[in-house]
Protein backbone atom coordinates (compact mmCIF):
# COMPACT_ATOMS: atom_id res chain seq x y z
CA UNK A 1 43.10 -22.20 -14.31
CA UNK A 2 39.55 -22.47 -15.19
CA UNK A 3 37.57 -19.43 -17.10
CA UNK A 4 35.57 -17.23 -15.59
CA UNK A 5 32.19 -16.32 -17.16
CA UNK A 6 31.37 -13.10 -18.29
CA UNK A 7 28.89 -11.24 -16.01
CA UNK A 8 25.34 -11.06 -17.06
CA UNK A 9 25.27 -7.73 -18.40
CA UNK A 10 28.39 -5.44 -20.00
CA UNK A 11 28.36 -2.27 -21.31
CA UNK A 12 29.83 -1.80 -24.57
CA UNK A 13 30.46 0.88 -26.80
CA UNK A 14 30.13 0.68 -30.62
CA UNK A 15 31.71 2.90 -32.90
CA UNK A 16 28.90 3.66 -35.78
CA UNK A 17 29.15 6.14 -38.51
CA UNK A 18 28.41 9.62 -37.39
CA UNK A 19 25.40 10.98 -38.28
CA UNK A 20 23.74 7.16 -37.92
CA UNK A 21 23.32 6.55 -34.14
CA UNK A 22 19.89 6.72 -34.30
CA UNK A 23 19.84 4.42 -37.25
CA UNK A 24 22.26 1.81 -35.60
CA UNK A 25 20.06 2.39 -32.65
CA UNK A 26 16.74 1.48 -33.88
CA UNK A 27 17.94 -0.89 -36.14
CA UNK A 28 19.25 -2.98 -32.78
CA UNK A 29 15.93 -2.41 -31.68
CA UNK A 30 13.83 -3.98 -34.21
CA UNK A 31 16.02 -7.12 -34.62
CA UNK A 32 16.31 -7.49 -30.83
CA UNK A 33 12.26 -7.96 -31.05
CA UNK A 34 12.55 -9.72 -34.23
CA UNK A 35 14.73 -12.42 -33.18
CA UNK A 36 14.08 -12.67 -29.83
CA UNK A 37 17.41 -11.42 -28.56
CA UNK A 38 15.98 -9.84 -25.25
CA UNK A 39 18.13 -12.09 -23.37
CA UNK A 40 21.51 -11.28 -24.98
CA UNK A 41 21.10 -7.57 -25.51
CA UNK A 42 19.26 -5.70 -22.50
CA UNK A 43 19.19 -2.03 -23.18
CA UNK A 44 20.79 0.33 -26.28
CA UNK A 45 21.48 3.91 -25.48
CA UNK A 46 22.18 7.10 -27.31
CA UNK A 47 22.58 9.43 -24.61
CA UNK A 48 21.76 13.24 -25.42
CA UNK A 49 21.24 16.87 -23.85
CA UNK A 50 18.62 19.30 -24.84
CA UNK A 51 20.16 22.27 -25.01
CA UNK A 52 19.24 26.01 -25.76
CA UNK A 53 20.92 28.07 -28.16
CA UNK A 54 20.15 31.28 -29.82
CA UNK A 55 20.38 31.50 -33.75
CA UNK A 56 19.22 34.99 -35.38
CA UNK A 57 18.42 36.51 -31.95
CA UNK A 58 15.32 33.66 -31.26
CA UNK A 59 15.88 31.34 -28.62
CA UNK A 60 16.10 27.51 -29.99
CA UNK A 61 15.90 23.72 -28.26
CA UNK A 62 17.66 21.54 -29.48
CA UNK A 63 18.89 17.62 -29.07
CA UNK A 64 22.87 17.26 -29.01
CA UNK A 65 24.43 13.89 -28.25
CA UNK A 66 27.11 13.25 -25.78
CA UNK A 67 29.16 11.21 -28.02
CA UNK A 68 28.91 11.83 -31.44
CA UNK A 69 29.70 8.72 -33.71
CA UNK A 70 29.22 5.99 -31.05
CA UNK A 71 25.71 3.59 -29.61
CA UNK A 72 25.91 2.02 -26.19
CA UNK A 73 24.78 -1.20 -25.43
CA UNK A 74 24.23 -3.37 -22.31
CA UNK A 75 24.34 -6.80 -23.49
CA UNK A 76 25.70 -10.01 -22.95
CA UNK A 77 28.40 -10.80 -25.97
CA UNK A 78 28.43 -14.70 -27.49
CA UNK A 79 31.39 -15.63 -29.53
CA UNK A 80 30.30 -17.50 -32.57
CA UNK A 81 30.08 -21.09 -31.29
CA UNK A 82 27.98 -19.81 -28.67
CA UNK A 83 25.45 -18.63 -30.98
CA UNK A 84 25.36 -21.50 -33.16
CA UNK A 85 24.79 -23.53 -29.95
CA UNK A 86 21.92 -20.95 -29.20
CA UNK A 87 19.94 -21.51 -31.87
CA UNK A 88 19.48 -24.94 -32.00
């Protein structure tokens, strides 16, 4: 039976350190502009709420993520003679 590709675009989740998603985020950012990746990897999320909470009776914003610890990304994964086809 032959393979079937991969779709175009998959979500994945990556598990990062918590406390570094936006790190890991921007990070996949740069080097998606740096080396012209735009075509493998289309979009990185860290989803978040603002939410309001009250600390010492004043009434406070703030930015919570949805899930702690992990980055997602919609991207198209190569295996590793893929890539080395890529680039040349």
């Amino acid at each position: 039976m032959a393979a079937i590709p991969a779709p175009r675009d998959q979500w994945y989740v990556i598990h990062v350190r918590a406390g570094m998603e936006n790190r890991v985020r921007d990070s996949m950012v740069r080097r998606i502009q740096s080396e012209e990746m735009a075509d493998y990897i289309f979009e990185v999320l860290l989803p978040t709420e603002r939410v309001a909470e009250v600390k010492k009776g004043k009434k406070t914003e703030t930015t919570r993520k949805f899930f702690p610890g992990y980055v997602i990304a919609n991207m198209h994964l190569l295996d590793e003679s893929n890539r080395l086809m890529d680039r040349s």
